[in-house]
PDB file of N, CA and C in Angstrom:
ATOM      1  N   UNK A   1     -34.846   0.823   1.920  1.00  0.00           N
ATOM      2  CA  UNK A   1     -33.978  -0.331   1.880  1.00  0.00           C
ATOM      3  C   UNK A   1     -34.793  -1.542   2.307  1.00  0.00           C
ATOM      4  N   UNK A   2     -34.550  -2.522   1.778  1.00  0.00           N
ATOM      5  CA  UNK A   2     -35.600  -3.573   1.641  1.00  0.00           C
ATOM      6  C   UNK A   2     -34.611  -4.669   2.923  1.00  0.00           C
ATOM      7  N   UNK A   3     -35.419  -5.804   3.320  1.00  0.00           N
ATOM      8  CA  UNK A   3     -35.269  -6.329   4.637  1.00  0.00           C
ATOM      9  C   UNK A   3     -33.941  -7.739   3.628  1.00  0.00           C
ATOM     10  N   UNK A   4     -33.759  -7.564   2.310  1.00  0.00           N
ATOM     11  CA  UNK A   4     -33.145  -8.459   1.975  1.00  0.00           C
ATOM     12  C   UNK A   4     -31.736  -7.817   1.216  1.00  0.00           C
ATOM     13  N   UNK A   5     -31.655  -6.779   2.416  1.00  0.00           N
ATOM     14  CA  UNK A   5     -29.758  -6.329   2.389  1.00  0.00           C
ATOM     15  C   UNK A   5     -28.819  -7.222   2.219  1.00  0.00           C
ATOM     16  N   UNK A   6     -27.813  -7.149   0.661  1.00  0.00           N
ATOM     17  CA  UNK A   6     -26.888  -8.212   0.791  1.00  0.00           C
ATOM     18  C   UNK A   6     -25.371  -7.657   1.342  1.00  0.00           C
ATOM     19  N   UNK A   7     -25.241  -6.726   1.942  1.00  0.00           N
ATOM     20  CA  UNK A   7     -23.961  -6.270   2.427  1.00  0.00           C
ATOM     21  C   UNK A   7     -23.817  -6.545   3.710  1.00  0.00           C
ATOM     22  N   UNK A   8     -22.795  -7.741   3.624  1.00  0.00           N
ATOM     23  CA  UNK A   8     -22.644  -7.585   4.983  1.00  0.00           C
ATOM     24  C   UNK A   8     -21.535  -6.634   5.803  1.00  0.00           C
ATOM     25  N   UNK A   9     -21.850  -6.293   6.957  1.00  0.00           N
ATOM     26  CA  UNK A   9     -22.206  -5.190   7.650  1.00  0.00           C
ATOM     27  C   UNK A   9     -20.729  -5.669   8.543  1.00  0.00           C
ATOM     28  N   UNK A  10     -19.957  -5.652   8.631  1.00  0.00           N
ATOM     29  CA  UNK A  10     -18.746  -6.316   9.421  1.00  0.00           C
ATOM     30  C   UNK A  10     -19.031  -6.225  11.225  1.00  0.00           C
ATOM     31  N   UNK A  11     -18.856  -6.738  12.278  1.00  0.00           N
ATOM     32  CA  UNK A  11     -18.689  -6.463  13.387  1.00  0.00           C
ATOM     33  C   UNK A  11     -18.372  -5.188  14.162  1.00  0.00           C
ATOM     34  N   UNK A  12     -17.033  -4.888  13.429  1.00  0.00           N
ATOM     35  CA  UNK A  12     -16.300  -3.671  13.842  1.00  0.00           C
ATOM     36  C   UNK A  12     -17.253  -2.308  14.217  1.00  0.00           C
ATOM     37  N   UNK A  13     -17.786  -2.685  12.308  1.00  0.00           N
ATOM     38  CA  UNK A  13     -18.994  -1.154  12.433  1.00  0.00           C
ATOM     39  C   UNK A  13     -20.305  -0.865  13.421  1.00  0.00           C
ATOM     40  N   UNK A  14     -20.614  -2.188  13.213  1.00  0.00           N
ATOM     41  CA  UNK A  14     -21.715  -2.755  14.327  1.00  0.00           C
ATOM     42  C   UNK A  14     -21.617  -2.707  15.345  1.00  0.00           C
ATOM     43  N   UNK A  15     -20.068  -2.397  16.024  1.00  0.00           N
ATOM     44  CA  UNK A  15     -20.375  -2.224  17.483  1.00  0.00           C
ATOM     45  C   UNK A  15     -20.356  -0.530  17.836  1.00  0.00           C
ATOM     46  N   UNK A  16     -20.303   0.450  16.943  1.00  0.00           N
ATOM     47  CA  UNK A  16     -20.259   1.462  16.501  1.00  0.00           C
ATOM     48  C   UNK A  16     -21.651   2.003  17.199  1.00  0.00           C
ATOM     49  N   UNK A  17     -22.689   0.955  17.181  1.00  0.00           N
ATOM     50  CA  UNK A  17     -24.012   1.043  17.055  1.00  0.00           C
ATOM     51  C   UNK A  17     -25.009   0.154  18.397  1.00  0.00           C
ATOM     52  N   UNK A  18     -24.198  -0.277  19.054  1.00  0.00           N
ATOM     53  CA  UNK A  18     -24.618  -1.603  19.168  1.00  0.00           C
ATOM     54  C   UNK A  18     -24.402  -0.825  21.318  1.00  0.00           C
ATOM     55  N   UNK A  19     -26.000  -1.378  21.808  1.00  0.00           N
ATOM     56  CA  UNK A  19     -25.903  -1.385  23.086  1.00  0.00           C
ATOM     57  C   UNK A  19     -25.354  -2.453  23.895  1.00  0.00           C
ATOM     58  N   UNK A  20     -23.999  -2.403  24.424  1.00  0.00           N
ATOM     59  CA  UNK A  20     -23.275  -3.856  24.666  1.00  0.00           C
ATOM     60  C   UNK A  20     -24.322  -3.842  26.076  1.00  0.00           C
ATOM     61  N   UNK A  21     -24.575  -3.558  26.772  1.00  0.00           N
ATOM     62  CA  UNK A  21     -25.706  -4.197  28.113  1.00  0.00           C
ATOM     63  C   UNK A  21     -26.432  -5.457  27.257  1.00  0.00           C
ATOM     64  N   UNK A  22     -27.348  -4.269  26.379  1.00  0.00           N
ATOM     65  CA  UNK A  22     -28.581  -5.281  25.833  1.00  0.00           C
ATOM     66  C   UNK A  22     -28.057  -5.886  24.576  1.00  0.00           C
ATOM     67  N   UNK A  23     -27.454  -5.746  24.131  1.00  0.00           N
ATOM     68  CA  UNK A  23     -26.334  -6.798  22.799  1.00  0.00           C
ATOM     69  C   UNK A  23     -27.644  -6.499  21.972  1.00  0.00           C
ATOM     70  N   UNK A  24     -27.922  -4.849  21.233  1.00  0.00           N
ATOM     71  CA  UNK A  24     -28.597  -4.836  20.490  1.00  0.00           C
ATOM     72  C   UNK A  24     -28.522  -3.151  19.787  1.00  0.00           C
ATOM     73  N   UNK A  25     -28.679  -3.154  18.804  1.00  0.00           N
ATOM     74  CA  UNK A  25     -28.712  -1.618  18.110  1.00  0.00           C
ATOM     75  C   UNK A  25     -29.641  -0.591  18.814  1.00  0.00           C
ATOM     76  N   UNK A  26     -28.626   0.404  18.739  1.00  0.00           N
ATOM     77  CA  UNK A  26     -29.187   1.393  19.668  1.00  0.00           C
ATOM     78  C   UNK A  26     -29.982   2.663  18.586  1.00  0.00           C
ATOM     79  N   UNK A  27     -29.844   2.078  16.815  1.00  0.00           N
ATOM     80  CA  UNK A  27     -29.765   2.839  15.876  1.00  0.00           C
ATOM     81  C   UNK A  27     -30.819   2.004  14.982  1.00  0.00           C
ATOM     82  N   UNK A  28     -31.822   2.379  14.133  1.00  0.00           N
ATOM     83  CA  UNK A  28     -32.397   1.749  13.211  1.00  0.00           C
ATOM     84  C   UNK A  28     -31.191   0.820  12.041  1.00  0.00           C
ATOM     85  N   UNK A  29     -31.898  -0.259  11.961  1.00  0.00           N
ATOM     86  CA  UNK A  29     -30.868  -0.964  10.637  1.00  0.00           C
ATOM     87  C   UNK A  29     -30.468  -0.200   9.795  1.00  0.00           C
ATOM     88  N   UNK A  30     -31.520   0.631   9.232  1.00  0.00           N
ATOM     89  CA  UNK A  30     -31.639   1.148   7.782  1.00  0.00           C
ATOM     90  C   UNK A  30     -30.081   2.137   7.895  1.00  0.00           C
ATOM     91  N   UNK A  31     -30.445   2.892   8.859  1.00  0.00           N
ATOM     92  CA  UNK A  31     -29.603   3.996   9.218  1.00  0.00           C
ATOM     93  C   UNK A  31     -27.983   3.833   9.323  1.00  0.00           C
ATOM     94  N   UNK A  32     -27.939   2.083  10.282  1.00  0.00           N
ATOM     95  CA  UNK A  32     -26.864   1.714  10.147  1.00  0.00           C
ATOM     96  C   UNK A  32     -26.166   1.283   8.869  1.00  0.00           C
ATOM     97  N   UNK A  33     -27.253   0.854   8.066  1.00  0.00           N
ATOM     98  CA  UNK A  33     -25.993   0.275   6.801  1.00  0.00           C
ATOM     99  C   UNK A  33     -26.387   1.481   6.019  1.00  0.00           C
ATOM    100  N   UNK A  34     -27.010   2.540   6.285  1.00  0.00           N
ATOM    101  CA  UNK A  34     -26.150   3.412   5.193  1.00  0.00           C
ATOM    102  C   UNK A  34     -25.442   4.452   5.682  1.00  0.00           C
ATOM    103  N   UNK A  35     -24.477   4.236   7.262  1.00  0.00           N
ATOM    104  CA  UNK A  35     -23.798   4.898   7.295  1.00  0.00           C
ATOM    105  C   UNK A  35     -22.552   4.122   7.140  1.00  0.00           C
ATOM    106  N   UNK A  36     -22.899   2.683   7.089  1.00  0.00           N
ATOM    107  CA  UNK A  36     -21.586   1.605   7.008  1.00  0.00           C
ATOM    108  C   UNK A  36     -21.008   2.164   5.220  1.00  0.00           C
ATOM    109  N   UNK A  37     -22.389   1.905   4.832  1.00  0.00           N
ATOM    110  CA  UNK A  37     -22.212   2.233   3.017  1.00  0.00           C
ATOM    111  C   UNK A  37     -21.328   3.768   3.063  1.00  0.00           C
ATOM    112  N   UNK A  38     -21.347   4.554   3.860  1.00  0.00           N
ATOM    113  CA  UNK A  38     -20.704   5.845   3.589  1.00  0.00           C
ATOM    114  C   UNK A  38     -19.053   5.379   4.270  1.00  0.00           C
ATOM    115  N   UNK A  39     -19.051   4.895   5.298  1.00  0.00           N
ATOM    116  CA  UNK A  39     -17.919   4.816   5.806  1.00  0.00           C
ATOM    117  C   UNK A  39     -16.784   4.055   4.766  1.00  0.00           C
ATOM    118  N   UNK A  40     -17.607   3.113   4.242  1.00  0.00           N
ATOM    119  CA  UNK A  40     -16.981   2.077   3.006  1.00  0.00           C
ATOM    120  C   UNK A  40     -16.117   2.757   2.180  1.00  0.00           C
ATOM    121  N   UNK A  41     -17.046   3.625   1.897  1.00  0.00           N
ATOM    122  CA  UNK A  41     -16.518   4.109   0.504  1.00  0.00           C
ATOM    123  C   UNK A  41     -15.402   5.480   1.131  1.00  0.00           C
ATOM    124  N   UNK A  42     -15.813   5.915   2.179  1.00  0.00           N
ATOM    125  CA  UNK A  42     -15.010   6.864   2.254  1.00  0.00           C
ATOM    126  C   UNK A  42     -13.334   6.140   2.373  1.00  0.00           C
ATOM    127  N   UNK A  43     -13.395   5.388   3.192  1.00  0.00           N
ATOM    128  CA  UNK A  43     -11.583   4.328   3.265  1.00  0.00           C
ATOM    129  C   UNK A  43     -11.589   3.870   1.394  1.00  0.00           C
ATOM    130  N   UNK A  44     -12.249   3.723   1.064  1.00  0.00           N
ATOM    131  CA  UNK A  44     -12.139   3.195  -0.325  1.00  0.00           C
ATOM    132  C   UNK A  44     -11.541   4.250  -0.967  1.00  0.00           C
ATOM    133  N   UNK A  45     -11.943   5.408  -1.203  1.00  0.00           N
ATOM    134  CA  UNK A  45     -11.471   6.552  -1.981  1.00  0.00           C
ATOM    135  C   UNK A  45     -10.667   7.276  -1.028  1.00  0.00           C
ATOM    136  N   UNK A  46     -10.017   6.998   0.024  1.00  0.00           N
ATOM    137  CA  UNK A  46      -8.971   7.753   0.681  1.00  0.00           C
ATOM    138  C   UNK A  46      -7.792   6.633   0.413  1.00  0.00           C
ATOM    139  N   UNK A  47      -8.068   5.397   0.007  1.00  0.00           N
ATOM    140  CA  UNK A  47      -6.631   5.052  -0.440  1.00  0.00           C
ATOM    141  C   UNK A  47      -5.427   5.523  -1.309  1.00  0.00           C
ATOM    142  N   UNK A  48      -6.493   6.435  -2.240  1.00  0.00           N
ATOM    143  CA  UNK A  48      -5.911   7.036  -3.170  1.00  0.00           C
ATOM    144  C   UNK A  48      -5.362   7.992  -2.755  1.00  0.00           C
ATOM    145  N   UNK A  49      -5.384   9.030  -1.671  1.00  0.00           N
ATOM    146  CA  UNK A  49      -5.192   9.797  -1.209  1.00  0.00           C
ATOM    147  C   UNK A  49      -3.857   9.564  -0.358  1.00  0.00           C
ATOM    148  N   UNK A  50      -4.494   8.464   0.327  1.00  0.00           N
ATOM    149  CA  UNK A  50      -3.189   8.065   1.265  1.00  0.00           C
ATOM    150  C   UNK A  50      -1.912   7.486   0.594  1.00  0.00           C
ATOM    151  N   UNK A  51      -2.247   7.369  -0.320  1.00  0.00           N
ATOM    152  CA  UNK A  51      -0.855   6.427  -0.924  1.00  0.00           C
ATOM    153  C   UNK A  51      -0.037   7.881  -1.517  1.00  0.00           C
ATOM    154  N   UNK A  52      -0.551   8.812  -2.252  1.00  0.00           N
ATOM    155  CA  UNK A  52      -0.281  10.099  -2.546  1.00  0.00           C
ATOM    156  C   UNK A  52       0.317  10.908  -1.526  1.00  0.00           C
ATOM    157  N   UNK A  53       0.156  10.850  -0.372  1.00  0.00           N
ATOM    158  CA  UNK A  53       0.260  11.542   0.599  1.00  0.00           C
ATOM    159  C   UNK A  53       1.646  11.097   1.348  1.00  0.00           C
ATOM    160  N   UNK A  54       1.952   9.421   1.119  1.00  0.00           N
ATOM    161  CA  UNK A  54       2.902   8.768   1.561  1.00  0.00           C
ATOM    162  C   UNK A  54       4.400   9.026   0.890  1.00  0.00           C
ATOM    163  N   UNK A  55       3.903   8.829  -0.788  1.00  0.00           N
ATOM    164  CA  UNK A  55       5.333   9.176  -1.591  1.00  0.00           C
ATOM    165  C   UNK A  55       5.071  10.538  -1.774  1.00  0.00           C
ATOM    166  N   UNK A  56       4.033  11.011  -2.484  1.00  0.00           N
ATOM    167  CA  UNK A  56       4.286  12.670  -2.692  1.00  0.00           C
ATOM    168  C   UNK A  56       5.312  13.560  -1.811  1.00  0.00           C
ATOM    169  N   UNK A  57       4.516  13.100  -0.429  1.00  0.00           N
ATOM    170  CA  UNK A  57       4.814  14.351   0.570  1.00  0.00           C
ATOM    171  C   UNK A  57       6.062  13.695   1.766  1.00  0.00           C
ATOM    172  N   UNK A  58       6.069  12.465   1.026  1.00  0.00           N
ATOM    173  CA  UNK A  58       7.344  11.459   1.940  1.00  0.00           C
ATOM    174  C   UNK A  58       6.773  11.221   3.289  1.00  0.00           C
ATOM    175  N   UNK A  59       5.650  11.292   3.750  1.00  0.00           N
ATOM    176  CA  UNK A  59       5.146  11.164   4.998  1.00  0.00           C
ATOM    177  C   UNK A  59       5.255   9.436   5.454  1.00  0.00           C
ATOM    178  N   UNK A  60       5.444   9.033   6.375  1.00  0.00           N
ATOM    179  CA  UNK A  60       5.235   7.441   7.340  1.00  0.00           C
ATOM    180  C   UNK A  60       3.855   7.412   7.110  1.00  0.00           C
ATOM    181  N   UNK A  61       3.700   5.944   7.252  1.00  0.00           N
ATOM    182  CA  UNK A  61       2.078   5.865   6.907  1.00  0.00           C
ATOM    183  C   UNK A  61       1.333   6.300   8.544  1.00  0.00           C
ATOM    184  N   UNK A  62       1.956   6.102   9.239  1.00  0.00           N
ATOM    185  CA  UNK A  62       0.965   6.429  10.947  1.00  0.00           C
ATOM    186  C   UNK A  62       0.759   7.947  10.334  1.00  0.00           C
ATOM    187  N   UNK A  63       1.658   9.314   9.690  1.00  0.00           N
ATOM    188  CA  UNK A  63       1.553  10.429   9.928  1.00  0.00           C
ATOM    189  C   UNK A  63       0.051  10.446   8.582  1.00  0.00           C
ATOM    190  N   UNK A  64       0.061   9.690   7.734  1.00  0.00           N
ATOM    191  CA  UNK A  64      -0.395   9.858   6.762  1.00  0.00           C
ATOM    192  C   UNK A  64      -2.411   9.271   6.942  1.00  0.00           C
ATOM    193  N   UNK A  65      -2.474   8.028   7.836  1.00  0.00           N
ATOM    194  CA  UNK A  65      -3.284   7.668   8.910  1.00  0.00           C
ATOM    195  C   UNK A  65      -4.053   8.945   9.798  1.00  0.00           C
ATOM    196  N   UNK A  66      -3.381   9.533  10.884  1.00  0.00           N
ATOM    197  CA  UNK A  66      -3.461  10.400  11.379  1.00  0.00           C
ATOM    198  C   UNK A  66      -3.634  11.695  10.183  1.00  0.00           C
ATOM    199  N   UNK A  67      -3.248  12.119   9.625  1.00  0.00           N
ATOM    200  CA  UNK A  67      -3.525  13.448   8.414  1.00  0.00           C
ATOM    201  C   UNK A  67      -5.148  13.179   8.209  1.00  0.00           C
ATOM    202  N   UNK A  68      -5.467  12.029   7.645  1.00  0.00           N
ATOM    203  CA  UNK A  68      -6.598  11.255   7.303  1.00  0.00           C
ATOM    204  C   UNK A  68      -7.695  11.340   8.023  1.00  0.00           C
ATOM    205  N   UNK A  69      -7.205  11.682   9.272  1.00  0.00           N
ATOM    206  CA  UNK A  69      -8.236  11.013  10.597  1.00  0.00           C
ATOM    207  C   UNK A  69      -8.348  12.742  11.071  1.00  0.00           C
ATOM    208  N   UNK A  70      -7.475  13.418  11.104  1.00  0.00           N
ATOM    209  CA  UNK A  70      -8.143  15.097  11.324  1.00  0.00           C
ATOM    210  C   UNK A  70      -8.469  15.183  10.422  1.00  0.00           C
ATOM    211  N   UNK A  71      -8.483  14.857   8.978  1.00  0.00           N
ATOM    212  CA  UNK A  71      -9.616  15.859   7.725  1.00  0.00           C
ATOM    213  C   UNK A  71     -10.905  15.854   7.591  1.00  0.00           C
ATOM    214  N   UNK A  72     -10.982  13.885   8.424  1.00  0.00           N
ATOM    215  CA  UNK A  72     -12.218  13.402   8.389  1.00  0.00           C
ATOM    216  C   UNK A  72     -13.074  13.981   9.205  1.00  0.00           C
ATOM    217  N   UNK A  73     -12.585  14.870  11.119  1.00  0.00           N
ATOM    218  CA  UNK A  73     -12.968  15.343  12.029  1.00  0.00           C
ATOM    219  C   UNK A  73     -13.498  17.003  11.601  1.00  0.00           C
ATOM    220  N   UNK A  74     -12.915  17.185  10.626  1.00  0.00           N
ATOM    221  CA  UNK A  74     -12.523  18.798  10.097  1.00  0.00           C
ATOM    222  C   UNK A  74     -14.161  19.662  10.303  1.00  0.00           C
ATOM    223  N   UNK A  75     -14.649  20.693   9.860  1.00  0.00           N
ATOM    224  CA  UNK A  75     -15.593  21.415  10.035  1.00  0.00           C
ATOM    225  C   UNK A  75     -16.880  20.928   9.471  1.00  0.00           C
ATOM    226  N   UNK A  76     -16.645  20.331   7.842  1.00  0.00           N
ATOM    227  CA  UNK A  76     -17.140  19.721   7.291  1.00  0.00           C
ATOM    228  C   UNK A  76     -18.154  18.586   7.416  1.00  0.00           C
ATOM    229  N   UNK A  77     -17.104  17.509   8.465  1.00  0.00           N
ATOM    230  CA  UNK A  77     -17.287  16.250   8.650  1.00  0.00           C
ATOM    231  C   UNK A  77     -18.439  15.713   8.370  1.00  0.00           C
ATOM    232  N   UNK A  78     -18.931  14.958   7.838  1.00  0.00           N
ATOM    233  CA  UNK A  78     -19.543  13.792   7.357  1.00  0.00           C
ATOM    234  C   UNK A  78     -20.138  12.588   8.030  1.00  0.00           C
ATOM    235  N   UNK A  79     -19.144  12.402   9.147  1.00  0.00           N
ATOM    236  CA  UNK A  79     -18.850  11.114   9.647  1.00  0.00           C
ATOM    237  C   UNK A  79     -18.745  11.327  11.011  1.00  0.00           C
ATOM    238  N   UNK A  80     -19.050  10.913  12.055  1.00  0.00           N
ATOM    239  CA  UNK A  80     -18.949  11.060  13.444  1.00  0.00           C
ATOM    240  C   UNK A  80     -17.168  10.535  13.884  1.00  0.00           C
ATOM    241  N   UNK A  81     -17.489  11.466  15.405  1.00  0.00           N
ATOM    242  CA  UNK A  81     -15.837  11.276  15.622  1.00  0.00           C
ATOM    243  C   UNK A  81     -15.435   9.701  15.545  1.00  0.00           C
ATOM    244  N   UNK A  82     -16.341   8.722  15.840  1.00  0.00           N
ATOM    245  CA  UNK A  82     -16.179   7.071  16.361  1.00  0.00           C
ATOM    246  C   UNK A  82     -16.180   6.817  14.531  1.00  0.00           C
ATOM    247  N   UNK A  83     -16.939   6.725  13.824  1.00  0.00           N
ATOM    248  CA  UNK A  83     -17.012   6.458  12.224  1.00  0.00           C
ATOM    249  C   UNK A  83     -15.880   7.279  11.572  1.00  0.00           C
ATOM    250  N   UNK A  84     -15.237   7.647  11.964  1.00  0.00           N
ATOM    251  CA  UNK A  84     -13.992   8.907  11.937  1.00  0.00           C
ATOM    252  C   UNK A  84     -12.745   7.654  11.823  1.00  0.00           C
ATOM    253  N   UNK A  85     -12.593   7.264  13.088  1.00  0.00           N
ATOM    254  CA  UNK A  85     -11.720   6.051  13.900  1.00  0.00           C
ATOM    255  C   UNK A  85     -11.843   4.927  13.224  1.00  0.00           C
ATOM    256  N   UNK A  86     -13.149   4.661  12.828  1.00  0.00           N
ATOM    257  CA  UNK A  86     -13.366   3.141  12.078  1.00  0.00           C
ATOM    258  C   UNK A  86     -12.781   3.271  10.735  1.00  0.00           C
ATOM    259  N   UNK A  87     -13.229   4.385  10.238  1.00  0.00           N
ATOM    260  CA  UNK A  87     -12.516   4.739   8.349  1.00  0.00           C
ATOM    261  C   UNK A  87     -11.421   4.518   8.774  1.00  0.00           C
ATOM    262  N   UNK A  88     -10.400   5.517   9.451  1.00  0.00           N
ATOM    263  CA  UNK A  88      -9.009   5.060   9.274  1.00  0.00           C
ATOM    264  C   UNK A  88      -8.170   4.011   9.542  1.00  0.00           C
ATOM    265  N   UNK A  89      -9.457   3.441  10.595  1.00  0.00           N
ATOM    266  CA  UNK A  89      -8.996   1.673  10.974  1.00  0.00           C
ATOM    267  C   UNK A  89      -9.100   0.789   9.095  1.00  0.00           C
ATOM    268  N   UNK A  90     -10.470   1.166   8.440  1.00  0.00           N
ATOM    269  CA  UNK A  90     -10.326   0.051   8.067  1.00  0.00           C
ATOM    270  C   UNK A  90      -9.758   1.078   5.885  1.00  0.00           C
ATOM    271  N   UNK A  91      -8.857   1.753   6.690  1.00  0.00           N
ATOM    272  CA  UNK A  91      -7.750   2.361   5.386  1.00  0.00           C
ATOM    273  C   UNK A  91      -6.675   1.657   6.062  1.00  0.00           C
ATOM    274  N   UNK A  92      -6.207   1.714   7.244  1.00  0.00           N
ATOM    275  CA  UNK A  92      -4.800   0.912   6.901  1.00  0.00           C
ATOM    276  C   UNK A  92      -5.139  -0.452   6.484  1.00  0.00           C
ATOM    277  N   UNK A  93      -6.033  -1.218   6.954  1.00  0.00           N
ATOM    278  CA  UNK A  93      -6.895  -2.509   6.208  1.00  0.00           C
ATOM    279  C   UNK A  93      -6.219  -2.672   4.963  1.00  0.00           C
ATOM    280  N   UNK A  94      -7.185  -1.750   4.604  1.00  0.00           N
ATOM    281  CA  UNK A  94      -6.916  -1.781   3.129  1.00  0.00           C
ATOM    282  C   UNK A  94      -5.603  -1.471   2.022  1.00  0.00           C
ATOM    283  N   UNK A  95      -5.134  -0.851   2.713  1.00  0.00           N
ATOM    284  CA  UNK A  95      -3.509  -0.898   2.256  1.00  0.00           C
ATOM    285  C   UNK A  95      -2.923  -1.256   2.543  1.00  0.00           C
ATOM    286  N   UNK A  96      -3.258  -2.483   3.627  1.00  0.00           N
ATOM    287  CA  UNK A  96      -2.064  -3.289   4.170  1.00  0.00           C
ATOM    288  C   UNK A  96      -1.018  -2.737   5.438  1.00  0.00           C
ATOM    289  N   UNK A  97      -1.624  -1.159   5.769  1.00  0.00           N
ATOM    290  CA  UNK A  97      -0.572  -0.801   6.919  1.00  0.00           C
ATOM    291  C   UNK A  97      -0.666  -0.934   8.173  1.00  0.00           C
ATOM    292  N   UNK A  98       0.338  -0.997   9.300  1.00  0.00           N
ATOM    293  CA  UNK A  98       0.436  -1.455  10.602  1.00  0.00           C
ATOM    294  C   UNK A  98      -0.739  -0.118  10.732  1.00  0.00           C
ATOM    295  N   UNK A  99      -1.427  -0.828  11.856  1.00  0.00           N
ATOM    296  CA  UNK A  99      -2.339   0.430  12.890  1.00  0.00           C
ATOM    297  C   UNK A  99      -1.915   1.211  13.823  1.00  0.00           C
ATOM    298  N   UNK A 100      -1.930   2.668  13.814  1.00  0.00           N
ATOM    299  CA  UNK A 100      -1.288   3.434  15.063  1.00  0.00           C
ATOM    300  C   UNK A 100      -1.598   2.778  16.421  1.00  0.00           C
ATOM    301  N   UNK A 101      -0.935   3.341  16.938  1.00  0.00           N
ATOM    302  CA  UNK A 101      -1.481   2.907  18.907  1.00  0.00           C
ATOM    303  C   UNK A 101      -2.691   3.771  18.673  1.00  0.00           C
ATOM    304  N   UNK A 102      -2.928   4.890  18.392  1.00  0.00           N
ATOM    305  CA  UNK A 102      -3.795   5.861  19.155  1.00  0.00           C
ATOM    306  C   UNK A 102      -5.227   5.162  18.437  1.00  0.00           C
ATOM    307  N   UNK A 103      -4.820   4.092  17.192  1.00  0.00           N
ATOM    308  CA  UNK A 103      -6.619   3.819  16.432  1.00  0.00           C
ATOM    309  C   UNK A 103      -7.053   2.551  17.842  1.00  0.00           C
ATOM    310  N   UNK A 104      -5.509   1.812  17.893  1.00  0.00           N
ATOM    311  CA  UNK A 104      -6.384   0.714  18.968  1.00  0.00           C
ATOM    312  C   UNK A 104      -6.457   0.941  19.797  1.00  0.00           C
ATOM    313  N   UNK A 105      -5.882   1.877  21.120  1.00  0.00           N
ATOM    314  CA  UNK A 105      -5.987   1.785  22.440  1.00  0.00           C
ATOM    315  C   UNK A 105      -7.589   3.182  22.288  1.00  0.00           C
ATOM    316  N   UNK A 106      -7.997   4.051  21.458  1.00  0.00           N
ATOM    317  CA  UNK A 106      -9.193   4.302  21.325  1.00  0.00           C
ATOM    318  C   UNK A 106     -10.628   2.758  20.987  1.00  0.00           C
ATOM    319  N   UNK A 107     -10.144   1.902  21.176  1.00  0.00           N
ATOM    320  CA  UNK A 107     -11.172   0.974  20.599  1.00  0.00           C
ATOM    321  C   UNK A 107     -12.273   1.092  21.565  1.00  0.00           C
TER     322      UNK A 107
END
């Protein structure tokens, strides 16, 4: 990845990463934006999911949030428990839904 990255990298994710003492990454750049690039896309393609999950299965969006947020934790996982928290933060984002208590008082 070349030093003239045009994605910007939002705050949120960045503090994901970020040594608040020394107000500096505790993680190589590179590393960070391509786990931002994974986190992206994962809320991106779970909208589809979540909206399915809402009328299909008649679920509230917090239960449907939460469903989201153990699959992401699951055996599998992909994504660390904190990059876990940020996807489903930034899926209700993206669909416009209120945030559980349990995504903000984890901040």
């Amino acid at each position: 990845m070349s030093d003239d990255y045009q994605i910007e990298i939002p705050q949120s994710f960045l503090a994901l990463y970020t040594d608040t003492r020394r107000n500096r990454l505790k993680t190589p750049w590179q590393e960070v934006a391509q786990r931002y690039e994974l986190c992206e896309d994962l809320a991106n393609l779970l909208t589809t999911t979540a909206r399915d999950m809402e009328f299909g299965l008649g679920l509230a969006e917090g239960d449907v949030l939460t469903r989201c947020h153990q699959g992401l934790l699951g055996e599998a996982a992909v994504v660390t428990p904190t990059e876990a928290q940020w996807v489903v933060s930034r899926l209700a984002e993206l669909l416009d839904w209120v945030m559980p208590l349990w995504v903000t008082e984890n901040r």
